[in-house]
C-alpha atoms as a PDB file:
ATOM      1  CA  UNK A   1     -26.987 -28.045  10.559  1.00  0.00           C
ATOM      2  CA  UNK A   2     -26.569 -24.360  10.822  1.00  0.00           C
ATOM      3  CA  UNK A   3     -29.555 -21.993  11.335  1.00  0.00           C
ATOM      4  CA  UNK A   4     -29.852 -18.072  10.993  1.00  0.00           C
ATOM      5  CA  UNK A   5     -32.537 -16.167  12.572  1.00  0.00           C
ATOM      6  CA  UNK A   6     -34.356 -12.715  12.238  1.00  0.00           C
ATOM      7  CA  UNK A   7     -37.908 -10.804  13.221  1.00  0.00           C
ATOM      8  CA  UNK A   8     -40.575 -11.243  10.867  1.00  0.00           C
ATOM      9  CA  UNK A   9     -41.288  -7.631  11.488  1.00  0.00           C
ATOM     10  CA  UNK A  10     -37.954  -6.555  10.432  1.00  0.00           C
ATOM     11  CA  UNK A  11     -37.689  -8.264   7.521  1.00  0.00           C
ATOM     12  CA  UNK A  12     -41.631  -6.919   6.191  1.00  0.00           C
ATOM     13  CA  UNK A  13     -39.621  -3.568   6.889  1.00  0.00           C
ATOM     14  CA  UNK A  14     -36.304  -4.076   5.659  1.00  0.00           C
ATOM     15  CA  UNK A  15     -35.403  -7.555   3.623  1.00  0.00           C
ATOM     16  CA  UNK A  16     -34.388 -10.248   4.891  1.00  0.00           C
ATOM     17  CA  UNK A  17     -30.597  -9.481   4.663  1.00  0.00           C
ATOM     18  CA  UNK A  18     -30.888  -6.588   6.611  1.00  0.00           C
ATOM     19  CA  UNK A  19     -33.237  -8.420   9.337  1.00  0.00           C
ATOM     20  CA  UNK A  20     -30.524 -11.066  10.079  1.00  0.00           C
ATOM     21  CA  UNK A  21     -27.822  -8.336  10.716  1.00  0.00           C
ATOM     22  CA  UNK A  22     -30.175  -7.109  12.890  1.00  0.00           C
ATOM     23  CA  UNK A  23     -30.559 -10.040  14.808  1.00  0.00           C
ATOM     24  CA  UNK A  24     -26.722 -10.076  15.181  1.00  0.00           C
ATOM     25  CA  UNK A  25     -26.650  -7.047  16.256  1.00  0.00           C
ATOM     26  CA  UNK A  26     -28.879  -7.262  18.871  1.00  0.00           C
ATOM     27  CA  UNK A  27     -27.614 -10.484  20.362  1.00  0.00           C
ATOM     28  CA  UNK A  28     -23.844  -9.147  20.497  1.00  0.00           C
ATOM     29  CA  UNK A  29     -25.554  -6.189  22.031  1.00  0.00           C
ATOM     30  CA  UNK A  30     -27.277  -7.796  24.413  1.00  0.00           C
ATOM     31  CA  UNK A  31     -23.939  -9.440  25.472  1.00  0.00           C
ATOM     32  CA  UNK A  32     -22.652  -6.321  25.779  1.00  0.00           C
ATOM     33  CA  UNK A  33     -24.586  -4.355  28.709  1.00  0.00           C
ATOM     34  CA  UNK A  34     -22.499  -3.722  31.548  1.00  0.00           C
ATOM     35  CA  UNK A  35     -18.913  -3.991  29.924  1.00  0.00           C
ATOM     36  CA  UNK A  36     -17.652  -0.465  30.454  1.00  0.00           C
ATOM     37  CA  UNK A  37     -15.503  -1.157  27.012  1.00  0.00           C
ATOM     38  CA  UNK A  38     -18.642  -1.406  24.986  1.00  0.00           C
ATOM     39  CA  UNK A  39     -20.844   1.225  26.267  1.00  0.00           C
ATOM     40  CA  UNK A  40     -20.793   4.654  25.064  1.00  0.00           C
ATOM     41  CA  UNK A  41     -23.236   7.676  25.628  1.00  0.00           C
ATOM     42  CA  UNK A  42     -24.979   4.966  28.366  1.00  0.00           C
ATOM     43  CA  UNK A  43     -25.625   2.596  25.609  1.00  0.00           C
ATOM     44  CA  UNK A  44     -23.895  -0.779  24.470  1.00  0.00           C
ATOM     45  CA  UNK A  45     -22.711  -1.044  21.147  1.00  0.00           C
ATOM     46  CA  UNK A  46     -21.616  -4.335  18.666  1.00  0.00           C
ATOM     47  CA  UNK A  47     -19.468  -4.201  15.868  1.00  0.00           C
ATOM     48  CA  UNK A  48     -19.411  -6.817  12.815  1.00  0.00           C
ATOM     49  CA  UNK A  49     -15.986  -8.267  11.914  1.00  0.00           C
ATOM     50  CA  UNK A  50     -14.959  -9.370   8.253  1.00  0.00           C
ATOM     51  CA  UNK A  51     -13.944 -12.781   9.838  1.00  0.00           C
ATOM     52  CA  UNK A  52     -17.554 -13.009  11.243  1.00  0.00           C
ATOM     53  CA  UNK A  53     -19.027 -12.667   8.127  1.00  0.00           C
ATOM     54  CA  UNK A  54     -17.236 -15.023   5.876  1.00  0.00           C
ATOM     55  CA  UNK A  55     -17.067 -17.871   8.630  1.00  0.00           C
ATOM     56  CA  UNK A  56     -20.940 -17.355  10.245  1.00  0.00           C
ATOM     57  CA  UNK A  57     -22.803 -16.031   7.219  1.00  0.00           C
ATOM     58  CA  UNK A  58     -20.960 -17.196   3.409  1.00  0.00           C
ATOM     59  CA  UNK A  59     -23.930 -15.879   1.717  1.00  0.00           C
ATOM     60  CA  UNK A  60     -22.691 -12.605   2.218  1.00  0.00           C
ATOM     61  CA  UNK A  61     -20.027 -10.238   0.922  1.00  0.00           C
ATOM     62  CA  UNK A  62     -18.610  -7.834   3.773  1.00  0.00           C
ATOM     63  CA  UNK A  63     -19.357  -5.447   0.802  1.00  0.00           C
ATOM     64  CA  UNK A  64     -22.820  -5.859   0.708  1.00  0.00           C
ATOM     65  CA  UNK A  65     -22.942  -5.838   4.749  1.00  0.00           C
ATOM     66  CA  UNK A  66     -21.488  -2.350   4.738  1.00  0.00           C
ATOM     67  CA  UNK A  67     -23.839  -1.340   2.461  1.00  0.00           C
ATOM     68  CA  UNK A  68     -26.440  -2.656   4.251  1.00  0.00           C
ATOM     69  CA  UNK A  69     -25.144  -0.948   7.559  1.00  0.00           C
ATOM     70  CA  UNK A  70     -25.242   2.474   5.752  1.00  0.00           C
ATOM     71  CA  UNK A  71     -28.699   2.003   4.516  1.00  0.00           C
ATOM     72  CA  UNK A  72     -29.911   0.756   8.360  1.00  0.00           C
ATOM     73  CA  UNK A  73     -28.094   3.916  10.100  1.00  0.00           C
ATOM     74  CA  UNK A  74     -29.509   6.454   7.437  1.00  0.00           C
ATOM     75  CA  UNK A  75     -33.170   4.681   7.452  1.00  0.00           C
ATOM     76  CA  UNK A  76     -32.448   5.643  11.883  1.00  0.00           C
ATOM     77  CA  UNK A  77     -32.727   1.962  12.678  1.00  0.00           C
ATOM     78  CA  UNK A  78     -29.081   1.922  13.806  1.00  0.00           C
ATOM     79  CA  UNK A  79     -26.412   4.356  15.244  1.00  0.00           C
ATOM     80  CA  UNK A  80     -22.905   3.989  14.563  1.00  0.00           C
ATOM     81  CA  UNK A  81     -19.848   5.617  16.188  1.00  0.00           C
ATOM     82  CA  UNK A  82     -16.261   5.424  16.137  1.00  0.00           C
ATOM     83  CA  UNK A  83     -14.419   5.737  19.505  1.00  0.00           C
ATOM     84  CA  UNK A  84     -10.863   7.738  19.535  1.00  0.00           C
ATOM     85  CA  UNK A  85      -8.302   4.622  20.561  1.00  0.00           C
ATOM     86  CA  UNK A  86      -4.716   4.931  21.771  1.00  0.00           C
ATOM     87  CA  UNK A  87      -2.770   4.536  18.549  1.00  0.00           C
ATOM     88  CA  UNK A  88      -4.830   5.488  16.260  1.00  0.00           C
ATOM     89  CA  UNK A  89      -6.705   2.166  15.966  1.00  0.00           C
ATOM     90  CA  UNK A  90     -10.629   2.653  15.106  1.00  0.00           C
ATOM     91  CA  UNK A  91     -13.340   0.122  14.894  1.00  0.00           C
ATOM     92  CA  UNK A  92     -16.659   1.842  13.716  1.00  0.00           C
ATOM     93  CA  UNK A  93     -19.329   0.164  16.691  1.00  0.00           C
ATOM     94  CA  UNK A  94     -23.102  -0.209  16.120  1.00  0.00           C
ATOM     95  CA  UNK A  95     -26.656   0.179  18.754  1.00  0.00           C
ATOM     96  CA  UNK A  96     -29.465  -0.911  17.310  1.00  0.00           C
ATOM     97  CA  UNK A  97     -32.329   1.242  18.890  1.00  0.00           C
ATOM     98  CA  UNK A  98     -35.207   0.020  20.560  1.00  0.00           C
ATOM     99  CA  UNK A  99     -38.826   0.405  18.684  1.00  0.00           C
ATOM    100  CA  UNK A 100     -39.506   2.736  20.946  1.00  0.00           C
ATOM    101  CA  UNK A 101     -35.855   4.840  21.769  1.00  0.00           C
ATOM    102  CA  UNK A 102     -36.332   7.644  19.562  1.00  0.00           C
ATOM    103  CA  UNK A 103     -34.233   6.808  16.544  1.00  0.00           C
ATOM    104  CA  UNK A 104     -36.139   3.635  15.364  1.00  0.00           C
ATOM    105  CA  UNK A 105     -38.611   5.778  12.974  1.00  0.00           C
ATOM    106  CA  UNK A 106     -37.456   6.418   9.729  1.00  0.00           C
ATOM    107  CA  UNK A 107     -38.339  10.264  10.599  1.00  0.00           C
ATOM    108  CA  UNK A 108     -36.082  10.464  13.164  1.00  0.00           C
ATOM    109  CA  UNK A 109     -33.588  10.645  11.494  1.00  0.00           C
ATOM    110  CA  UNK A 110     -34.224  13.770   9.888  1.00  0.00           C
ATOM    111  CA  UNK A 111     -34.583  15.441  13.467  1.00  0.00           C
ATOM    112  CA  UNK A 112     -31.254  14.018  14.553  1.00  0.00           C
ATOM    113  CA  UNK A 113     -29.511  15.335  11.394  1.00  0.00           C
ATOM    114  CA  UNK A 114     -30.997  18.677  12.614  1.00  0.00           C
ATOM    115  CA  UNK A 115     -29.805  18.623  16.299  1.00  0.00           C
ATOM    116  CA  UNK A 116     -25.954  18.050  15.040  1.00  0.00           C
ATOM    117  CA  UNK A 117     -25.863  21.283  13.259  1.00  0.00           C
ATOM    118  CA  UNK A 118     -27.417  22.827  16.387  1.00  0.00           C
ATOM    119  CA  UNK A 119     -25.169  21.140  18.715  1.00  0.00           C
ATOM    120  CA  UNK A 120     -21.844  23.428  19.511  1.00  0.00           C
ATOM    121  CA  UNK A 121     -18.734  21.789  20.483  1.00  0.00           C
ATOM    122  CA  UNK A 122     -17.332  22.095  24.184  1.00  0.00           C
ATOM    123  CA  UNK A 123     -14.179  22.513  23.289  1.00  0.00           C
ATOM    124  CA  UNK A 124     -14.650  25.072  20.402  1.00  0.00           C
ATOM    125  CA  UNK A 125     -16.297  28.640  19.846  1.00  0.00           C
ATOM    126  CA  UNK A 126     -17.237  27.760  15.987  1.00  0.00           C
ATOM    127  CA  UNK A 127     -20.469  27.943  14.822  1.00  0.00           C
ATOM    128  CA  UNK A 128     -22.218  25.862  12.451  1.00  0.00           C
ATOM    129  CA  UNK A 129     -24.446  27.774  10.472  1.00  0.00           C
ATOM    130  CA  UNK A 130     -25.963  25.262   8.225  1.00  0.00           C
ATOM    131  CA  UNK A 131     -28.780  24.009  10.559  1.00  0.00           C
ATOM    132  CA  UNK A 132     -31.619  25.455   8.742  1.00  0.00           C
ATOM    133  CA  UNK A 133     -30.834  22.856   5.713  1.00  0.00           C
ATOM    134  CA  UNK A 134     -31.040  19.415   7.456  1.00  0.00           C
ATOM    135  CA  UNK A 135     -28.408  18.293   5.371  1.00  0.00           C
ATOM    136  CA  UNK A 136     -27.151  14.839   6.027  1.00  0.00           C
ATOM    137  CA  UNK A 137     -24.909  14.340   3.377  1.00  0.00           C
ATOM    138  CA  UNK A 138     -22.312  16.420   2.041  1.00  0.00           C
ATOM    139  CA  UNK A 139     -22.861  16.413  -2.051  1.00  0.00           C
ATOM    140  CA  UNK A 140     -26.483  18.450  -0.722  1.00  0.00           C
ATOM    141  CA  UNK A 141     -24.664  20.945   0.396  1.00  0.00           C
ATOM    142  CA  UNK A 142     -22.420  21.032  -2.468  1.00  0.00           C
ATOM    143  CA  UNK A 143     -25.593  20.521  -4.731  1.00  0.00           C
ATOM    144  CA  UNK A 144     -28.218  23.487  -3.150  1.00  0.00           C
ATOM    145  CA  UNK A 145     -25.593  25.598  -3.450  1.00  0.00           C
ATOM    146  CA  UNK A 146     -25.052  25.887   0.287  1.00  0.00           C
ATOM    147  CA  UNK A 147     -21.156  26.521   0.426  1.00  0.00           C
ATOM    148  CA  UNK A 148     -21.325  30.381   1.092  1.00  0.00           C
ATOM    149  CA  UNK A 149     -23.566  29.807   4.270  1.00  0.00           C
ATOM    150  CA  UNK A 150     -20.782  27.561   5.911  1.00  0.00           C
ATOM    151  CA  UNK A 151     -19.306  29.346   9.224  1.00  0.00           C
ATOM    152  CA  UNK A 152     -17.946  25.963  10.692  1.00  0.00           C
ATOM    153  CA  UNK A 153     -14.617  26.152   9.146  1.00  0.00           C
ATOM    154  CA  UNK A 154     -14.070  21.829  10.046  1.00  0.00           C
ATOM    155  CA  UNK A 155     -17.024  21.221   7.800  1.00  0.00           C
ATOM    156  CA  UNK A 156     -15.750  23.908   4.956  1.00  0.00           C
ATOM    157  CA  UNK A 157     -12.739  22.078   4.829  1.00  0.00           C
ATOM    158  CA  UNK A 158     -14.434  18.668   4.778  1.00  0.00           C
ATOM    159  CA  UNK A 159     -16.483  19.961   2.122  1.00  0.00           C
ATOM    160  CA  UNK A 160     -13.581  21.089  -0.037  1.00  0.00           C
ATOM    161  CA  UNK A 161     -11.714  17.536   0.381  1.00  0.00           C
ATOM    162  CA  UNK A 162     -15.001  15.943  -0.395  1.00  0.00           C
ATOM    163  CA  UNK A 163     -15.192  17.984  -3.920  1.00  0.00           C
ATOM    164  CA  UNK A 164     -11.851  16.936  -5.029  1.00  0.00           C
ATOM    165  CA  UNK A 165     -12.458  13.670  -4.320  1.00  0.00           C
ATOM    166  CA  UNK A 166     -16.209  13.209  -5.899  1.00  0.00           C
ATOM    167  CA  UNK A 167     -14.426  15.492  -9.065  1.00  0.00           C
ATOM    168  CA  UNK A 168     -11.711  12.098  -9.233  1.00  0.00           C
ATOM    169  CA  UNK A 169     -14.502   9.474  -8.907  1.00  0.00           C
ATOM    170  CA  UNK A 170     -18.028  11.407  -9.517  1.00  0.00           C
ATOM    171  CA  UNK A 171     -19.961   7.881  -9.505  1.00  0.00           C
ATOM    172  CA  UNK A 172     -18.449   6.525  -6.355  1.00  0.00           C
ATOM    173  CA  UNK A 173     -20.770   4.885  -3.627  1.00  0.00           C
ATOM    174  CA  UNK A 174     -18.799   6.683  -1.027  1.00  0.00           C
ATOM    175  CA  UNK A 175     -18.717   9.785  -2.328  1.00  0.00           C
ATOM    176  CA  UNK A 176     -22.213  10.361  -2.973  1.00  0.00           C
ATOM    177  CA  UNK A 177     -22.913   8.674   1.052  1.00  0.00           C
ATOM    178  CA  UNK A 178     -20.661  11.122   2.515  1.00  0.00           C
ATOM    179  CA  UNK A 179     -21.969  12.286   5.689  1.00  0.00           C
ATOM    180  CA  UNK A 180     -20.730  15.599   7.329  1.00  0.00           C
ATOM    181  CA  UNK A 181     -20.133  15.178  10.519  1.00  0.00           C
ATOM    182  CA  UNK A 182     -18.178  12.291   9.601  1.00  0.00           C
ATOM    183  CA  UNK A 183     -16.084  13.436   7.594  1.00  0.00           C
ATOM    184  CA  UNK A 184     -15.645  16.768   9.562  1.00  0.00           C
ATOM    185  CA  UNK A 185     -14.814  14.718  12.466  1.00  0.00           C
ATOM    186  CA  UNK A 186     -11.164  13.621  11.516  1.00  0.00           C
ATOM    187  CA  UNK A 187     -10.524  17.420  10.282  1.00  0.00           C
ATOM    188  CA  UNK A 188     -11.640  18.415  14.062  1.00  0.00           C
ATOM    189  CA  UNK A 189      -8.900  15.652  15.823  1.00  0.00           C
ATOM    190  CA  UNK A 190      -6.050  16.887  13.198  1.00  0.00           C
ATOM    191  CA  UNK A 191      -6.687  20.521  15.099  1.00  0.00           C
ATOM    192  CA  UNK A 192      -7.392  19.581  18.216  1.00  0.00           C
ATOM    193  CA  UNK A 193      -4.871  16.533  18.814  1.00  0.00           C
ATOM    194  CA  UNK A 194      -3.136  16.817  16.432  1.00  0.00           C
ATOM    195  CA  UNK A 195      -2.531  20.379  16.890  1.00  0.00           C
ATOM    196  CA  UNK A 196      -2.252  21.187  13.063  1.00  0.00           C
ATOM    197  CA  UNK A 197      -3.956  24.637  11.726  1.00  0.00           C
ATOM    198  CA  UNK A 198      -6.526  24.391   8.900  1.00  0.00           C
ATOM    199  CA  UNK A 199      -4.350  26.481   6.872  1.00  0.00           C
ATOM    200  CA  UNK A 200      -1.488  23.682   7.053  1.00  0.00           C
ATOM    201  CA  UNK A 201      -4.032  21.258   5.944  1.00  0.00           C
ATOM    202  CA  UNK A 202      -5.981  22.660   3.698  1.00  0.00           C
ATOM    203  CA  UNK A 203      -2.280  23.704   2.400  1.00  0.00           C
ATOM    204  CA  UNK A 204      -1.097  20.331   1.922  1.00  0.00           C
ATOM    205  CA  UNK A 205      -4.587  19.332   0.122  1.00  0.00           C
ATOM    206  CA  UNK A 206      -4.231  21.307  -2.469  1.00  0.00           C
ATOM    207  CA  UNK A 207      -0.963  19.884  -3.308  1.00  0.00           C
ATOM    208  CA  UNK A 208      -2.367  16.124  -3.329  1.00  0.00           C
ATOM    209  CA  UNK A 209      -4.671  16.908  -5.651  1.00  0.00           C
ATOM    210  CA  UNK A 210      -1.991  18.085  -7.769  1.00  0.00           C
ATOM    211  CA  UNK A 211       0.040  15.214  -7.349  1.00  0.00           C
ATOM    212  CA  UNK A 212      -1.458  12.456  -9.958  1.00  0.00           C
ATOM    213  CA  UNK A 213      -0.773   9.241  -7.389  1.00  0.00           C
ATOM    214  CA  UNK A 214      -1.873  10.970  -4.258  1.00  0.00           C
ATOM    215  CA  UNK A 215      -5.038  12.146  -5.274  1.00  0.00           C
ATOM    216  CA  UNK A 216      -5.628   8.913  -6.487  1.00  0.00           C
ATOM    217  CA  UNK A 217      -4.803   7.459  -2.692  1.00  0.00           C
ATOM    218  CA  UNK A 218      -5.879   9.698  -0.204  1.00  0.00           C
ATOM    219  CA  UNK A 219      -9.585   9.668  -0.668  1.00  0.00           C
ATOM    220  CA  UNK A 220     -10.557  10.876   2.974  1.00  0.00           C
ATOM    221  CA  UNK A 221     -10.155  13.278   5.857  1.00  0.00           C
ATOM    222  CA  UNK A 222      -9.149   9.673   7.603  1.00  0.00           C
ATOM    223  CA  UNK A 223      -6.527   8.840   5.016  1.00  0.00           C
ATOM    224  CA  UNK A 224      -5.183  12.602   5.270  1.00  0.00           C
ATOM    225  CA  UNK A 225      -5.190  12.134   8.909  1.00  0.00           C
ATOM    226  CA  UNK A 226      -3.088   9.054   8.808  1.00  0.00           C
ATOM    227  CA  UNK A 227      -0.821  10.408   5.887  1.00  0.00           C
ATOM    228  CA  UNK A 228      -0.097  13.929   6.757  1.00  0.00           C
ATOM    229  CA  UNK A 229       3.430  14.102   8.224  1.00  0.00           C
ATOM    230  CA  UNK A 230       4.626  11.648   5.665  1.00  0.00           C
ATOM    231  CA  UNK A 231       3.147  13.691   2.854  1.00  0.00           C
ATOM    232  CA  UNK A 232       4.054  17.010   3.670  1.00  0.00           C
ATOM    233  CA  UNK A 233       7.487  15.812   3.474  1.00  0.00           C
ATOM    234  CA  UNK A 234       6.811  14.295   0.677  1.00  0.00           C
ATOM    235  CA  UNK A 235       4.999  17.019  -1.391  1.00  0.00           C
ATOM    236  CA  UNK A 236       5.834  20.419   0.432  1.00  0.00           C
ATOM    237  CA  UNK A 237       8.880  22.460   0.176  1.00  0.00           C
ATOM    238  CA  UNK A 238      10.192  24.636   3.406  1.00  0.00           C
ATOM    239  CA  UNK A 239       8.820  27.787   1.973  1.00  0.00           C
ATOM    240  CA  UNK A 240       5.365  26.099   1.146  1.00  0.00           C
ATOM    241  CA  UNK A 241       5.295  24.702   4.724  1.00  0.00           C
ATOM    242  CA  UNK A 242       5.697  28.226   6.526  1.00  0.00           C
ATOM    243  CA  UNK A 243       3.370  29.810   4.625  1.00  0.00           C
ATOM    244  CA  UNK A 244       4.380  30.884   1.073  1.00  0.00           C
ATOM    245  CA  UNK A 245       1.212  28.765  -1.120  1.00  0.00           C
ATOM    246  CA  UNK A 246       1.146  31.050  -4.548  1.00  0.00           C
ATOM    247  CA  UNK A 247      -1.877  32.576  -5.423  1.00  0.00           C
ATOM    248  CA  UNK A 248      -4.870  32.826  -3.353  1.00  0.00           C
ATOM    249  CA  UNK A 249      -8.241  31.059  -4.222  1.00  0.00           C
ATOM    250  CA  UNK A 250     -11.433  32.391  -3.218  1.00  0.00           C
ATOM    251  CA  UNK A 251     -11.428  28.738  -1.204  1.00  0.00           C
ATOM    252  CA  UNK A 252      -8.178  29.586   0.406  1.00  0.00           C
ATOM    253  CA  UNK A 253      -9.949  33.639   1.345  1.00  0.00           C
ATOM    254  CA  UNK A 254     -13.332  32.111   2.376  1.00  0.00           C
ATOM    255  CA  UNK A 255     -10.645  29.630   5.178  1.00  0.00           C
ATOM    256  CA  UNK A 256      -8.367  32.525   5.685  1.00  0.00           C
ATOM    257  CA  UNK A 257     -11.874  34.702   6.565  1.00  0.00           C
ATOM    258  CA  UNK A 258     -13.254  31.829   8.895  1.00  0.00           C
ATOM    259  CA  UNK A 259     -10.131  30.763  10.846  1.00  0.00           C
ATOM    260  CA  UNK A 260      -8.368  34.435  11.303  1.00  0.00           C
ATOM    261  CA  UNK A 261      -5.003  32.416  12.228  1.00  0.00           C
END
């Protein structure tokens, strides 16, 4: 006879659903200290495979388990990250914090939102100037009207592929959950790996979303990430590739202002 487990506590706070993928997460966790692989930031991490799921726990959907994640990382219980892997090959890894680590309040959370915006990347003079907000997500910027007051030219971008998409599918889940710095974070490696130029991508954006399958199939700053040399074959002539777009937008003048290329 199989048994599942969870804290009492954790379930008062949460459900019981979310308790017992909390209880996973710890053990893997625990399993975890001291592999180099699984540590990040001087923390270990788990992850949750589909496999897992359906063979250890049939009463759930992977679906609802994603959901569930979400809900657990924006209520601060839970962190999750994404490690940069040779190949291109992600697996999105979770630490559940401690009741006492910082994050494990619900208010937290808020304060951690805040620190991103005042946080500056190493490798980049860019400013975000959005910090005063504590946005999380990115349809609150869209929705206080917060656009204009965007210097980091990653997160205008993100914020741009964000609108087409939630203008395709307005009542999508993953739309409405977008969170900025993860979708700015692709945008960021297609610059600074991938050595592209925000004006090439934001370039070849604009002609997905007037391309009726395409928009329909890149839905992300991942999927763009993945697709781009394939679609700007695909979608851009030679004089659209070096430069020569049509008519400016006040989109393409507000990237054109921030990225002075």
């Amino acid at each position: 006879m199989k048994t599942h487990k969870f804290d009492v506590d954790d379930a008062v706070k949460y459900g019981v659903n979310k308790a017992i993928l909390l209880e996973h997460l710890r053990f893997h966790q625990s399993a975890n200290e001291g592999n180099p692989d699984l540590e990040f930031d001087g923390k270990p991490y788990a992850f949750i495979k589909p496999s897992t799921i359906k063979n250890m726990y049939p009463y759930f959907s992977y679906a609802s388990v994603r959901r569930w994640l979400n809900e657990l990382e924006d209520d601060g219980v839970i962190k999750s990250i994404k490690p940069e892997k040779e190949g291109g090959y992600h697996l999105t890894y979770f630490h559940v914090f401690k009741y006492n680590e910082g994050n494990s309040q619900s208010d937290s959370s808020n304060s951690q939102s805040e620190n991103s915006y005042n946080s500056q990347s190493e490798n980049s003079s860019i400013v975000t100037n959005v910090n005063s907000t504590k946005c999380k997500y990115i349809r609150e910027l869209v929705e206080n009207d917060l656009i204009e007051e965007i210097k980091d030219p990653y997160i205008l971008m993100a914020v741009h592929i964000w609108k087409g998409v939630h203008d395709l599918k307005p009542d999508n889940h993953y739309t409405k959950t977008a969170k900025i710095e993860k979708w700015r974070d692709p945008i960021r490696l297609m610059i600074e790996k991938d050595e592209l130029t925000l004006k090439r991508i934001w370039r070849l954006w604009k002609h997905i979303q007037r391309d009726n399958f395409w928009r329909k199939n890149v839905l992300s700053p991942e999927k763009l990430r993945e697709k781009f040399g394939e679609l700007e074959i695909k979608l851009l002539t030679k004089d659209q590739r070096n430069g020569n777009s049509g008519n400016k937008t006040k989109a393409d003048n507000a990237i054109d202002f921030l990225t002075r290329e």
